[in-house]
Protein backbone atom coordinates (compact mmCIF):
# COMPACT_ATOMS: atom_id res chain seq x y z
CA UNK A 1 88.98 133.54 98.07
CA UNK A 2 92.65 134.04 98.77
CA UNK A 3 91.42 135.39 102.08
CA UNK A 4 90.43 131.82 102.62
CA UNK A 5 93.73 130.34 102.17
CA UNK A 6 95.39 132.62 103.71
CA UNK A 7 93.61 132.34 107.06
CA UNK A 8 94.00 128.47 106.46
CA UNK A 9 98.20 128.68 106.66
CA UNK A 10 97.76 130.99 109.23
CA UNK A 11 96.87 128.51 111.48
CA UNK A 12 99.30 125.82 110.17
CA UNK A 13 101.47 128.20 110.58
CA UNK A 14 100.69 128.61 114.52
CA UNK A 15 100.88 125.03 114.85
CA UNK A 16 104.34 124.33 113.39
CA UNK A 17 105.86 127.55 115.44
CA UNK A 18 109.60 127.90 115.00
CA UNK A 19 109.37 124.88 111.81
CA UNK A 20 109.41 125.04 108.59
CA UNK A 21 106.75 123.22 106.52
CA UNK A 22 107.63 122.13 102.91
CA UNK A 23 104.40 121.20 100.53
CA UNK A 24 105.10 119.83 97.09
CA UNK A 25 102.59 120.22 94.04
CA UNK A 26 101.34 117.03 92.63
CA UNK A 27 103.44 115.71 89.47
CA UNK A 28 101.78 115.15 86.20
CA UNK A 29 100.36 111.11 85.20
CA UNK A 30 101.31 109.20 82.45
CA UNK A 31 98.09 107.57 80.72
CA UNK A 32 99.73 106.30 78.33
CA UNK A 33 103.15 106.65 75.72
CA UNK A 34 103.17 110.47 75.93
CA UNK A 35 99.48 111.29 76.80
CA UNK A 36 98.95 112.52 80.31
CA UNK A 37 95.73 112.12 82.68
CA UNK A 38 94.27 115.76 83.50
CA UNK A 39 95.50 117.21 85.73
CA UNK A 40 94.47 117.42 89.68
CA UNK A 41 96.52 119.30 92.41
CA UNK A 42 97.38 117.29 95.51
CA UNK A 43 95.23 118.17 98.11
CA UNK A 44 96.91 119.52 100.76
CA UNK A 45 99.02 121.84 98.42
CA UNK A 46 95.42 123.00 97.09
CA UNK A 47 93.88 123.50 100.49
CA UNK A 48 97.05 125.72 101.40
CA UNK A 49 97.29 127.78 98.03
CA UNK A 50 94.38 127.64 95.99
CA UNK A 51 97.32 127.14 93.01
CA UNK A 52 96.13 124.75 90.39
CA UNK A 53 99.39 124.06 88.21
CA UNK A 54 101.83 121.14 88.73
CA UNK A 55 105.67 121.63 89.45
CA UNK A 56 105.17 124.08 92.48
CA UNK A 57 106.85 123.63 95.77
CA UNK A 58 104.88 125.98 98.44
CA UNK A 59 106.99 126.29 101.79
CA UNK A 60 105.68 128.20 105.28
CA UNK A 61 108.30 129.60 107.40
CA UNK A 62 106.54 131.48 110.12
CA UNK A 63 110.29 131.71 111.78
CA UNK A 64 111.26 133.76 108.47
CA UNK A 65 111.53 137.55 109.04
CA UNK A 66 110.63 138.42 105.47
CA UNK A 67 109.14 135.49 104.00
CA UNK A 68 106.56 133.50 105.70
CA UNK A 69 104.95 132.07 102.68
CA UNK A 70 107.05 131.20 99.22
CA UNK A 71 105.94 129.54 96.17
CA UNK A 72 108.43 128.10 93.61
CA UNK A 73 106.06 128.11 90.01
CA UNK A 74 106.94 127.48 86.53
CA UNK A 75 107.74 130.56 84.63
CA UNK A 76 105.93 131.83 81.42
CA UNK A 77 107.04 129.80 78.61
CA UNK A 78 105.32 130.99 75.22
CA UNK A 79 106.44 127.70 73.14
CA UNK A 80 105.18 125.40 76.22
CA UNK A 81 102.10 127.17 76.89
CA UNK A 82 100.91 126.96 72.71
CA UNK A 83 101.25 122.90 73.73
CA UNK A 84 99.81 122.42 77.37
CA UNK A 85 98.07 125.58 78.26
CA UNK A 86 98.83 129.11 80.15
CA UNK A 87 100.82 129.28 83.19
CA UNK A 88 100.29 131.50 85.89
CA UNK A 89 104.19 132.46 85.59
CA UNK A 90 106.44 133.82 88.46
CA UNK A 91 105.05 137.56 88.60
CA UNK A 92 101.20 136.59 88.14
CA UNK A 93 101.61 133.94 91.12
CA UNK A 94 102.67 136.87 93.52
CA UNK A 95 100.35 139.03 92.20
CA UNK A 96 97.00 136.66 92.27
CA UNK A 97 98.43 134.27 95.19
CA UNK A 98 99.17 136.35 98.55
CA UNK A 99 103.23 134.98 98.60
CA UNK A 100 105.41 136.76 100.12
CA UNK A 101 107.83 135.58 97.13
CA UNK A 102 107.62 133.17 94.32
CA UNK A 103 110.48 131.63 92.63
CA UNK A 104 110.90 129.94 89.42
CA UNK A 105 111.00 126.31 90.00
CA UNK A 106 114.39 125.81 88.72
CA UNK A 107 116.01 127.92 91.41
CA UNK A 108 114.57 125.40 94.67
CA UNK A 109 118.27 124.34 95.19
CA UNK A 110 119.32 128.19 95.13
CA UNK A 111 116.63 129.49 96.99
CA UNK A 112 114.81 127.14 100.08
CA UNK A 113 117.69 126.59 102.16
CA UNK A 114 117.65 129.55 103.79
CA UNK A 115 113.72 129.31 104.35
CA UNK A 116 115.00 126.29 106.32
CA UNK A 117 117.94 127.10 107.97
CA UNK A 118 116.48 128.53 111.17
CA UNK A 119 113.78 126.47 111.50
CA UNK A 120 114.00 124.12 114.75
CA UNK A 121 111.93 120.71 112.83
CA UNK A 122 111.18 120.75 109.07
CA UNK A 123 107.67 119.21 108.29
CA UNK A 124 107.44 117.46 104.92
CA UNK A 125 105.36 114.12 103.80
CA UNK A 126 107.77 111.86 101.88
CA UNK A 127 106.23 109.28 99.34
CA UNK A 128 104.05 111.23 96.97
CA UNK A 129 107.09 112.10 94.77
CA UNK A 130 110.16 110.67 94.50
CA UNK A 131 112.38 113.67 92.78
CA UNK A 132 110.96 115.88 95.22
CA UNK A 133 111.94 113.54 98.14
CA UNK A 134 115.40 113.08 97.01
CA UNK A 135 115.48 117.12 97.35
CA UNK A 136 114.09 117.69 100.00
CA UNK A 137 116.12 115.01 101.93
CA UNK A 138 119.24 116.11 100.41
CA UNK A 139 119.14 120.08 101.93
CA UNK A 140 118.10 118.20 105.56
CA UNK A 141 121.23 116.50 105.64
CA UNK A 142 123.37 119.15 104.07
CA UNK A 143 121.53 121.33 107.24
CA UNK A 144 122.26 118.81 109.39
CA UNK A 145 125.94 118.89 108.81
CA UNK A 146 126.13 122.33 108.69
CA UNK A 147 123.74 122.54 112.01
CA UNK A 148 127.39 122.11 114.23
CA UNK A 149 128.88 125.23 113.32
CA UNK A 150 125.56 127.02 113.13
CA UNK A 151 123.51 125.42 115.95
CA UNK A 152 120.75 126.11 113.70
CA UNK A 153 118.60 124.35 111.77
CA UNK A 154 115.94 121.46 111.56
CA UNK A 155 116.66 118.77 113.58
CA UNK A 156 114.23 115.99 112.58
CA UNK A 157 111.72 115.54 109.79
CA UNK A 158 108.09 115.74 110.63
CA UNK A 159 104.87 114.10 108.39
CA UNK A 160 102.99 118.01 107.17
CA UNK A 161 100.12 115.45 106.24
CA UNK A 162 99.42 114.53 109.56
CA UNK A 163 99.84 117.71 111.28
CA UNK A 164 97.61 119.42 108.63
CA UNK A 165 94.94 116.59 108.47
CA UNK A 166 93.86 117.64 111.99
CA UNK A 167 92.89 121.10 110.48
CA UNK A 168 91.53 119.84 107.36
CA UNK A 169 89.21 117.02 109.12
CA UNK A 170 86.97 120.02 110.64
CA UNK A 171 85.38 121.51 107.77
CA UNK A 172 84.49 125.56 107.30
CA UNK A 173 81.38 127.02 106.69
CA UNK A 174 83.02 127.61 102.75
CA UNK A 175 84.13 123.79 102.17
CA UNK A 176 81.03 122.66 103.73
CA UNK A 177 78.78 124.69 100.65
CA UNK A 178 81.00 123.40 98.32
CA UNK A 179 80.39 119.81 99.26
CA UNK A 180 76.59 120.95 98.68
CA UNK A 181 77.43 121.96 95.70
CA UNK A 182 78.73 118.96 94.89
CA UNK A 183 75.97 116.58 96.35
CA UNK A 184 73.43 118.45 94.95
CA UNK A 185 74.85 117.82 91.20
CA UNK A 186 75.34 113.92 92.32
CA UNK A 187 72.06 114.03 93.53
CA UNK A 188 70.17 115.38 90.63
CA UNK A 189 72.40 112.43 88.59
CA UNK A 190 71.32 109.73 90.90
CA UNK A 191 68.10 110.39 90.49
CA UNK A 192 68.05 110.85 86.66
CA UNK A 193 69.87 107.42 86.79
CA UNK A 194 66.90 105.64 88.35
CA UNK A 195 64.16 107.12 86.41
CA UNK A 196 65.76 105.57 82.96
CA UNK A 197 67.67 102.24 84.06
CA UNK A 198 64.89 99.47 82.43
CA UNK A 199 65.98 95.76 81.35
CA UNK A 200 67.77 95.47 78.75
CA UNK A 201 69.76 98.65 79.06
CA UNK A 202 73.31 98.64 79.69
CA UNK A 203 75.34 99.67 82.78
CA UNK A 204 77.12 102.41 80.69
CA UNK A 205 74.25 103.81 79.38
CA UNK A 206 73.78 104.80 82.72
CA UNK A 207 77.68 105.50 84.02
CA UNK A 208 77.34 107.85 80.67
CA UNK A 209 73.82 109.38 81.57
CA UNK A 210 75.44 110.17 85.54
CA UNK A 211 78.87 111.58 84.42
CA UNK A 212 77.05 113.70 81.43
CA UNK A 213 74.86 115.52 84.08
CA UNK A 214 78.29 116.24 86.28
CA UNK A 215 79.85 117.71 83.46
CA UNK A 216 76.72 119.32 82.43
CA UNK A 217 76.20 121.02 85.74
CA UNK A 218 79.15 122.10 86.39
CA UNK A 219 81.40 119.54 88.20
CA UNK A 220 84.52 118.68 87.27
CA UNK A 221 83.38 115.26 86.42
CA UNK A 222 83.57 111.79 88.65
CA UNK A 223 84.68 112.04 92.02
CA UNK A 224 85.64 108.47 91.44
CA UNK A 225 85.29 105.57 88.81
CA UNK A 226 81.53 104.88 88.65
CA UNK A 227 80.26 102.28 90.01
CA UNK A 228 77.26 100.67 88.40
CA UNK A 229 76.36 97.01 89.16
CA UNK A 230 73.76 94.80 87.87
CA UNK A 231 72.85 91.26 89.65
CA UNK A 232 75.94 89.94 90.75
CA UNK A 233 78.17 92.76 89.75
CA UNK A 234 76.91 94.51 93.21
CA UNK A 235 78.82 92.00 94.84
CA UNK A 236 82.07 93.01 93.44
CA UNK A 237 82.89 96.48 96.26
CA UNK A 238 84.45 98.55 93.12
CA UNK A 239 83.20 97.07 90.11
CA UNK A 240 83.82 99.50 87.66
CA UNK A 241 83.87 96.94 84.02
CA UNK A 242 79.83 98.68 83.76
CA UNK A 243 79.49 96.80 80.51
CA UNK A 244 76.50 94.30 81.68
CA UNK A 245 73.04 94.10 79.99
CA UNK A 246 70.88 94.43 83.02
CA UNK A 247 68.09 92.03 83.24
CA UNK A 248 64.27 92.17 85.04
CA UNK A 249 64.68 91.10 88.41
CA UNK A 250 68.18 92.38 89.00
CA UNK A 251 69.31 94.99 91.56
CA UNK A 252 71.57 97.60 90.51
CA UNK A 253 73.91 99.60 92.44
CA UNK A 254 75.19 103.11 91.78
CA UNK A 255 78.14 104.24 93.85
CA UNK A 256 78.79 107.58 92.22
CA UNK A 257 79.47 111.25 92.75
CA UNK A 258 81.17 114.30 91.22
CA UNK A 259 84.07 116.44 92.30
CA UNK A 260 83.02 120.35 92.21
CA UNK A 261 86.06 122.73 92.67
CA UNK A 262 88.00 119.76 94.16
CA UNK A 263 85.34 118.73 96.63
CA UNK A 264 83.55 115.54 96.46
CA UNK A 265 80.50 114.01 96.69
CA UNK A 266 79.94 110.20 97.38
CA UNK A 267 76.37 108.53 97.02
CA UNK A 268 75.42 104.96 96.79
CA UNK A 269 71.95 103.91 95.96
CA UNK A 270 70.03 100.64 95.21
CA UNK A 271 67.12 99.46 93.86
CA UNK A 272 65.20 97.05 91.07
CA UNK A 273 65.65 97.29 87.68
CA UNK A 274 62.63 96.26 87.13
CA UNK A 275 60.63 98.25 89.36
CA UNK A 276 59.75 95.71 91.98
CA UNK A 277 61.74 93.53 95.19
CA UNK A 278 61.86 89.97 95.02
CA UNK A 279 60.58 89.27 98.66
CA UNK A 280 65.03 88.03 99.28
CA UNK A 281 66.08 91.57 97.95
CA UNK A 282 63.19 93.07 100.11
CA UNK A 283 64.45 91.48 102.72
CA UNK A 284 68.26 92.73 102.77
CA UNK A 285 67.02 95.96 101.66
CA UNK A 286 64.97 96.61 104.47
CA UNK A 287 68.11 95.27 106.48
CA UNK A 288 70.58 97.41 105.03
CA UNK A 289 68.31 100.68 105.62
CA UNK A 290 67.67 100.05 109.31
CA UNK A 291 71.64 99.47 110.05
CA UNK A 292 72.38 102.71 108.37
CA UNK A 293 69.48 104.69 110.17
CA UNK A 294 71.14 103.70 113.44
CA UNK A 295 74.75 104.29 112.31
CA UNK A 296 73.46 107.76 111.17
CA UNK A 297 71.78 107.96 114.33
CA UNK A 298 75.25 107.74 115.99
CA UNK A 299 76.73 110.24 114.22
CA UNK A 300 77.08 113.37 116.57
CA UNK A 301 79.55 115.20 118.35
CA UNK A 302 81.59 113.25 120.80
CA UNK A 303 80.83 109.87 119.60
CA UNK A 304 83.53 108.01 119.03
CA UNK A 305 84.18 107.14 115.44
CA UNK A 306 83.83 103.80 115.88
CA UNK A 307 79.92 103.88 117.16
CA UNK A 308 78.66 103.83 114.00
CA UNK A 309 80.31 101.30 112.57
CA UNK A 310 79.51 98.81 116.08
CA UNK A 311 75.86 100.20 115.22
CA UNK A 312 75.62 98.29 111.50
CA UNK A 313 77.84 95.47 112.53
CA UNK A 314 75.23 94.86 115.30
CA UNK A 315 72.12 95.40 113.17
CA UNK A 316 73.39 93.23 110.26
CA UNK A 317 74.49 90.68 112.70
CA UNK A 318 72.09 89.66 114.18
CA UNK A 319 69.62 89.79 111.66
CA UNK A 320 71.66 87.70 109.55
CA UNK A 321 71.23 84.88 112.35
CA UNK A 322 67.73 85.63 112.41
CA UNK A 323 67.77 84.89 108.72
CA UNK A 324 69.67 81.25 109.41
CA UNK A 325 72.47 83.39 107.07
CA UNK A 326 75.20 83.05 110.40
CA UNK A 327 74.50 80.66 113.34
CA UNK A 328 76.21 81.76 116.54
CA UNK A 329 76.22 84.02 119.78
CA UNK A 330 76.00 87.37 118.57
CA UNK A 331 78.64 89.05 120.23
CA UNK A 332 81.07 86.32 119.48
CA UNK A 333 80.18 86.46 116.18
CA UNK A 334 80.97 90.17 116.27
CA UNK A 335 84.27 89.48 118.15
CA UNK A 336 85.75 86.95 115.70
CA UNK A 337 84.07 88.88 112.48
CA UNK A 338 82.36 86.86 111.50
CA UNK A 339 79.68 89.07 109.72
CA UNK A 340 82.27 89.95 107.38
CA UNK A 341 81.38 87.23 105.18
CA UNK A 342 78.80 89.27 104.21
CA UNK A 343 79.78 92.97 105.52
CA UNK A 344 83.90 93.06 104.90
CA UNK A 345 83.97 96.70 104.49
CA UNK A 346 83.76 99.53 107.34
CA UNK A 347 80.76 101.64 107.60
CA UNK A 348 82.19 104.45 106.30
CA UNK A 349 85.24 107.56 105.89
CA UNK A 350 85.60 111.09 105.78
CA UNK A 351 84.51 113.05 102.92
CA UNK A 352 85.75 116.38 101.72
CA UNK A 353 88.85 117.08 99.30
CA UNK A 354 89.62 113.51 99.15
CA UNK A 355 87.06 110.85 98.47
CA UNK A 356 88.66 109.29 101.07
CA UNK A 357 89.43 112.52 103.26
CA UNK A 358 92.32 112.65 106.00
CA UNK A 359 91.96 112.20 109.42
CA UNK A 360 92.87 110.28 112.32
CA UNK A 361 90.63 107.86 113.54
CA UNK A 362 92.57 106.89 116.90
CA UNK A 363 94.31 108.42 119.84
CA UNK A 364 98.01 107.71 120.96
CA UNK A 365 96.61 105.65 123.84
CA UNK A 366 94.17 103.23 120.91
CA UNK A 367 91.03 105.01 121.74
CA UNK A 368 88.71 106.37 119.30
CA UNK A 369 88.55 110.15 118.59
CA UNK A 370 85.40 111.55 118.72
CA UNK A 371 83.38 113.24 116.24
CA UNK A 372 83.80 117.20 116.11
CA UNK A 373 80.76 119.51 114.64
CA UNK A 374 82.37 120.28 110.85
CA UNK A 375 83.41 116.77 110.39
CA UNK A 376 81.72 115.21 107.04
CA UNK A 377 81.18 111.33 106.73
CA UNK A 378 79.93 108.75 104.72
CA UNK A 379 77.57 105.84 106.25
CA UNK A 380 77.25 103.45 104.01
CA UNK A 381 76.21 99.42 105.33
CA UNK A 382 75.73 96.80 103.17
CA UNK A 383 75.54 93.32 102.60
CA UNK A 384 77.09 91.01 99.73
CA UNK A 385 76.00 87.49 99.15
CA UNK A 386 78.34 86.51 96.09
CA UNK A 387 77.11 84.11 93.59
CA UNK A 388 80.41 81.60 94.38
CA UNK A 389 79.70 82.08 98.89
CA UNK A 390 81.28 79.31 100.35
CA UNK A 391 80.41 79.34 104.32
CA UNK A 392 83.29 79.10 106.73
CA UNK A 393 83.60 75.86 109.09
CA UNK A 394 80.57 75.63 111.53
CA UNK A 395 78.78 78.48 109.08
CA UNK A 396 75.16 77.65 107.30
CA UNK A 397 75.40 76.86 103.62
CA UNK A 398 73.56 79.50 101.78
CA UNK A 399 70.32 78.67 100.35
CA UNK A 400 70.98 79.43 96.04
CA UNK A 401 67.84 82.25 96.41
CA UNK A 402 69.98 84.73 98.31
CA UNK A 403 73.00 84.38 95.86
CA UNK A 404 74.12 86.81 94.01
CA UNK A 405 72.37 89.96 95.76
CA UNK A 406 74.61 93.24 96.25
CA UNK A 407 72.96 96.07 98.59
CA UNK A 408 74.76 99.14 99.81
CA UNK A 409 73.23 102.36 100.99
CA UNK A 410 75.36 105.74 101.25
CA UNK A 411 74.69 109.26 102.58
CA UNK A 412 77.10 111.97 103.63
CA UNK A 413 76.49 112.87 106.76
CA UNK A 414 77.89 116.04 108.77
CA UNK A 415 78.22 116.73 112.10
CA UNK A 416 76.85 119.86 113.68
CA UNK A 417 76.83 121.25 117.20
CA UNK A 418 73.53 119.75 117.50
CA UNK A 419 73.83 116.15 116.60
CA UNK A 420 74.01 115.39 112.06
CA UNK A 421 72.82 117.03 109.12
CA UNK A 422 72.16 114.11 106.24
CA UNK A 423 73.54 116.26 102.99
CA UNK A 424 72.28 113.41 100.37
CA UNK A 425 68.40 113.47 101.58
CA UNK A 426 67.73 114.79 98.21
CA UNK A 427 67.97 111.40 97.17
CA UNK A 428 65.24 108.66 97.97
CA UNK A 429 65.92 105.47 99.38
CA UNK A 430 63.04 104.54 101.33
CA UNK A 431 61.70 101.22 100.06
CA UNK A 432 58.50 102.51 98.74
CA UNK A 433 60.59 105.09 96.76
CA UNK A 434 62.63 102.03 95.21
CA UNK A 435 60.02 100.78 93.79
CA UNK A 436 58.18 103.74 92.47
């Protein structure tokens, strides 16, 4: 595996040339008083390294003639590690981790200057944590003041996050069957969840059902705060209270999926509690499905990113005028937003070590980028008719049978050479599967 990582800088490394490229660990949560969340590496520093323990500062110095790669760890502590767990420690970090030195933590003042002294730009995303900032910011402008004598030294600060987000957008063969993994346990969950929701059973009986079968398989649990929505709950984008008694009649909405060795899955489904449509909620269903077969349908290489979306927004458009929902010319409606009354959320993101995975969507010049084969997305349409709707000026008033109905479909979708692959088909969401 540390093959993988390895290769991974490599080509960071190529990109930044004669810079240096600073990558902090992310710093433990407080929950609450002196109770911490679990643990979860930041991203980028875990795509880079593979190291899974907080207060670590990984830097890349391709310029360096000794030391390309460094990682600053905590050392061994016996006391500490009795309270919070074993550390990897200073020797078993070079040993298991390919640096070409490690560091204890403590001596980053002592120690990364020099990794930066030569460099021509250092590359370093501010904002994530403060302390670290105020370091790292500190040794720029002590290099910068030093850079007259020397002629030497970083010049200007560069974002790493958004010259490594390029790299981490297209997804390798290995981070592609890890998001399988991880759809395949989310799957099996969704599934489970719709066989048991009845009336009268609560939304966390079935939050607890989902997140038992992540844990259960193997997942590290919730990619995200689960999402499941009864009646009007499903109008609420990221209602996450799940402590509703759902009734017959009602719709409910999962949005859930599980995080399996840091990648994620992301899978929305819904469908009757009681079994059957009312002939409204048939209606938006079938809506919802056929906007998010054509966004899926423009999913493929050197589409811009944008198509899909422009594919639901037209779909649920105009069928919403059909429906005496909207009245208006279609494309103007489109133009001023209209539709996002009812559809205020884009069709979908990335997908991959963040729920909400990095990438950028537009060029310099405010074009789209297309999609590239290795790129993983979510399409997920939908339409929300809140219980309280009240229609903008020259809008229809909503008839009261339509209120309250939530629908949102999601697959994760990835782009190959030869057009998509849908990951989540494993999961049913025709309409005659609904209501079987």
């Amino acid at each position: 595996m540390q093959s993988i990582f390895q290769a991974r800088r490599e080509v960071l490394m190529a990109r930044i040339g004669q810079g240096a490229a600073v990558f902090g660990a992310a710093p433990m949560v407080t929950m609450h008083s002196d109770v911490e969340h679990p643990f979860r590496q930041d991203s980028d520093f875990y795509y880079l390294t593979g190291f899974n323990e907080p207060q670590a500062v990984a830097v890349l110095a391709p310029h360096h003639e000794e030391h390309r790669f460094v990682l600053f760890v905590r050392p061994k502590d016996k006391e500490q590690e009795i309270w919070s767990g074993y550390r990897v420690g200073v020797e078993g970090t070079k040993e298991r981790y390919g640096a070409d030195e490690v560091y204890p933590i403590q001596e980053l003042d002592q120690h990364l200057p020099k990794y930066l002294e030569k460099a021509e730009r250092l590359y370093y995303h501010l904002g994530c944590d403060r302390t670290l900032d105020d370091k790292i910011l500190h040794h720029w402008q002590q290099l910068l003041v030093a850079y007259r004598k020397r002629g030497t030294g970083p010049v200007a600060i560069e974002d790493a996050q958004l010259v490594l987000q390029q790299q981490r957008r297209v997804k390798q063969p290995e981070e592609i069957e890890l998001l399988r993994q991880a759809i395949a346990i989310s799957a099996k969950a969704h599934n489970h969840a719709r066989e048991i929701t009845q009336p009268g059973r609560y939304e966390y009986e079935i939050q607890a059902e989902i997140e038992h079968l992540f844990r259960l398989q193997g997942a590290m649990g919730p990619a995200y705060p689960s999402i499941v929505a009864s009646g009007s709950n499903a109008c609420i984008l990221h209602y996450i209270d799940n402590n509703r008694q759902m009734q017959a009649g009602d719709l409910l909405l999962i949005d859930a999926g599980c995080a399996y060795q840091y990648y994620n899955a992301d899978i929305t489904r819904t469908f009757p509690v009681g079994g059957h449509f009312s002939p409204e909620q048939r209606i938006l269903y079938e809506l919802v499905l056929e906007a998010q077969r054509q966004a899926i349908d423009a999913v493929r290489p050197g589409q811009p990113f944008n198509a899909f979306h422009d594919a639901a927004t037209r779909v649920i458009t105009e069928a919403l005028v059909d429906l005496g929902l909207l009245q208006g010319e279609i494309d103007t409606l489109i133009e001023e937003k209209t539709h996002k009354a009812f559809f205020m959320h884009g069709t979908g993101h990335f997908l991959g070590l963040d729920v909400h995975d990095v990438g950028t969507l537009r060029n310099p010049d405010k074009s789209w980028q297309p999609f590239q084969p290795g790129n993983v997305v979510t399409v997920e349409p939908g339409i929300y008719i809140a219980p309280d709707y009240e229609p903008a000026e020259g809008q229809p008033v909503v008839d009261e049978r339509w209120r309250g109905i939530g629908i949102r479909i999601e697959d994760d979708v990835l782009v190959t050479a030869a057009g998509h692959e849908v990951l989540t088909a494993a999961v049913p969401k025709s309409l005659e599967a609904m209501e079987s």
